[in-house]
C-alpha atoms as a PDB file:
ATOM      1  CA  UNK A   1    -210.407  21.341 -14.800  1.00  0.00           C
ATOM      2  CA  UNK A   2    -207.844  22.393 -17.451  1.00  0.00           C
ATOM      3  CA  UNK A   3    -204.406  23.763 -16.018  1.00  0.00           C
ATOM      4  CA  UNK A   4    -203.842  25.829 -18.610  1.00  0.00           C
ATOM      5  CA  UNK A   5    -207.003  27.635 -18.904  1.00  0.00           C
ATOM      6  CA  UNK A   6    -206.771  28.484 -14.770  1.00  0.00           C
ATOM      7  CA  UNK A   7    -203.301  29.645 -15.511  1.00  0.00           C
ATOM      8  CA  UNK A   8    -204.492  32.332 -18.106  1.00  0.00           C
ATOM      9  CA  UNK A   9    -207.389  33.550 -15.824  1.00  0.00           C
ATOM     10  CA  UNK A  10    -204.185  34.005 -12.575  1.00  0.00           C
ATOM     11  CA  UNK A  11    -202.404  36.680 -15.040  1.00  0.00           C
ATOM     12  CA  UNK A  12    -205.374  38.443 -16.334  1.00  0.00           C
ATOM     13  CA  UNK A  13    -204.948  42.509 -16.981  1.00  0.00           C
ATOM     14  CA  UNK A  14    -208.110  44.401 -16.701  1.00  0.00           C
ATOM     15  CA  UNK A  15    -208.853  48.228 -17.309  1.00  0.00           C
ATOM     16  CA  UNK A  16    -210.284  50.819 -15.634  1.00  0.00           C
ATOM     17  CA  UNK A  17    -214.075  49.802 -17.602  1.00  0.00           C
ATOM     18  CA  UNK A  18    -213.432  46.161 -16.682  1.00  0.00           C
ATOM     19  CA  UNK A  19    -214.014  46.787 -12.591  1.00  0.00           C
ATOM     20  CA  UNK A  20    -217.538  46.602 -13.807  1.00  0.00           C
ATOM     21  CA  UNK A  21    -217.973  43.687 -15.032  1.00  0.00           C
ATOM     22  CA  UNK A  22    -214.932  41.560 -12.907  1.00  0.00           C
ATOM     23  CA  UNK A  23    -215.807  43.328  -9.104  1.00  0.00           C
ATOM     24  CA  UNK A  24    -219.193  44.924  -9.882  1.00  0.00           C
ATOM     25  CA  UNK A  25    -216.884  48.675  -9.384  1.00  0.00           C
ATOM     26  CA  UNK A  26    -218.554  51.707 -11.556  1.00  0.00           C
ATOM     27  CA  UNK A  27    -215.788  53.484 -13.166  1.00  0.00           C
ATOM     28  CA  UNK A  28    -216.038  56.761 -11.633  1.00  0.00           C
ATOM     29  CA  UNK A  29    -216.686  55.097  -8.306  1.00  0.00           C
ATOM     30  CA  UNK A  30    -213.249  52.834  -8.887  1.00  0.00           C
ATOM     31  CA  UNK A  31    -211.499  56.696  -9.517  1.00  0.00           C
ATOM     32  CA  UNK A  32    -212.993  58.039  -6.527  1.00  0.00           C
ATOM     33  CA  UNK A  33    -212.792  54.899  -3.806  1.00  0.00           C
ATOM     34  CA  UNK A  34    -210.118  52.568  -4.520  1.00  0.00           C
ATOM     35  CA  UNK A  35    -207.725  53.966  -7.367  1.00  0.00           C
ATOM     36  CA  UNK A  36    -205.299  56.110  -4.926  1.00  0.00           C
ATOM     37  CA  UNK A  37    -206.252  53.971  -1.315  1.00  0.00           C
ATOM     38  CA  UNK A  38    -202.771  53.192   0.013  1.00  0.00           C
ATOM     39  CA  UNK A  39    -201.892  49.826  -0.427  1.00  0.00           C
ATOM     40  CA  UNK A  40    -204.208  49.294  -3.753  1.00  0.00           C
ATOM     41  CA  UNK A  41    -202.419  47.662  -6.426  1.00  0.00           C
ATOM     42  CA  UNK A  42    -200.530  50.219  -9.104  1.00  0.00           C
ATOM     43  CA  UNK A  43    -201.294  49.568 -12.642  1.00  0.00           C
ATOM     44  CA  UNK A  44    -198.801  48.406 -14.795  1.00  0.00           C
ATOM     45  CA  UNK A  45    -196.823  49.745 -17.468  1.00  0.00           C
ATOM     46  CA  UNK A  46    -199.881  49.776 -19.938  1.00  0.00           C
ATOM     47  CA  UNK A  47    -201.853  51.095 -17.764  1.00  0.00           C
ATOM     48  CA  UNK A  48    -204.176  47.913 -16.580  1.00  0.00           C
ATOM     49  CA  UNK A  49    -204.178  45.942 -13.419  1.00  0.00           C
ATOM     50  CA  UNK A  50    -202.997  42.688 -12.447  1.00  0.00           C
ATOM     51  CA  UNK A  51    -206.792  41.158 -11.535  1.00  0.00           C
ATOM     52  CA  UNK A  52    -205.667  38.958  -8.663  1.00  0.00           C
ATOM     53  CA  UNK A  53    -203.986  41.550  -7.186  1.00  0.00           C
ATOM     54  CA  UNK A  54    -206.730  43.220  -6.535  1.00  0.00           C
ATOM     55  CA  UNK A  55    -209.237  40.704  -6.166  1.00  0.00           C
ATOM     56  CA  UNK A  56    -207.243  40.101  -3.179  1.00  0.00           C
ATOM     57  CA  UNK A  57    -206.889  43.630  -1.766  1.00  0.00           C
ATOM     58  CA  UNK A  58    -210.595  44.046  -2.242  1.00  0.00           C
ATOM     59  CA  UNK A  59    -211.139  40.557  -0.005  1.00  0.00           C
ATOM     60  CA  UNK A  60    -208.942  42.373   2.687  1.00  0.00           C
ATOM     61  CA  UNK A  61    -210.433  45.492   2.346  1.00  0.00           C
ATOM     62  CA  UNK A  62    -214.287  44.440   2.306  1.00  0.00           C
ATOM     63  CA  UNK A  63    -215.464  46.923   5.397  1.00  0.00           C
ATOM     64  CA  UNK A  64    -214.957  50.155   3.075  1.00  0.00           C
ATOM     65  CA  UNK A  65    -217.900  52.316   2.670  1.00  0.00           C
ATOM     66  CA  UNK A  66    -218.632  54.283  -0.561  1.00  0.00           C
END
């Protein structure tokens, strides 16, 4: 495996439409469920999230219901 290439998937940035297609997370349902839950990672200045961040959170947080 290429270094480099695993290195640029650790700092991807995804949107709010992207929780779709990286965690399988419907926009509206990403607004309603996860955006505000304390402890879910903030989005950054331009307004997208770090993608391990909350890959991670949502690991540790499996057991929530919609």
């Amino acid at each position: 495996m290429d270094g480099r290439s695993q290195q640029a998937v650790d700092h991807k940035m995804i949107g709010r439409k992207d929780f779709y297609s990286e965690f399988g997370i419907k926009v509206d349902s990403f607004d309603k469920h996860y955006r505000d839950k304390e402890g879910f990672p903030k989005p950054e200045e331009d307004g997208k999230w770090y993608a391990p961040a909350v890959e991670k959170w949502l690991l540790n947080h499996q057991n929530l219901s919609d």
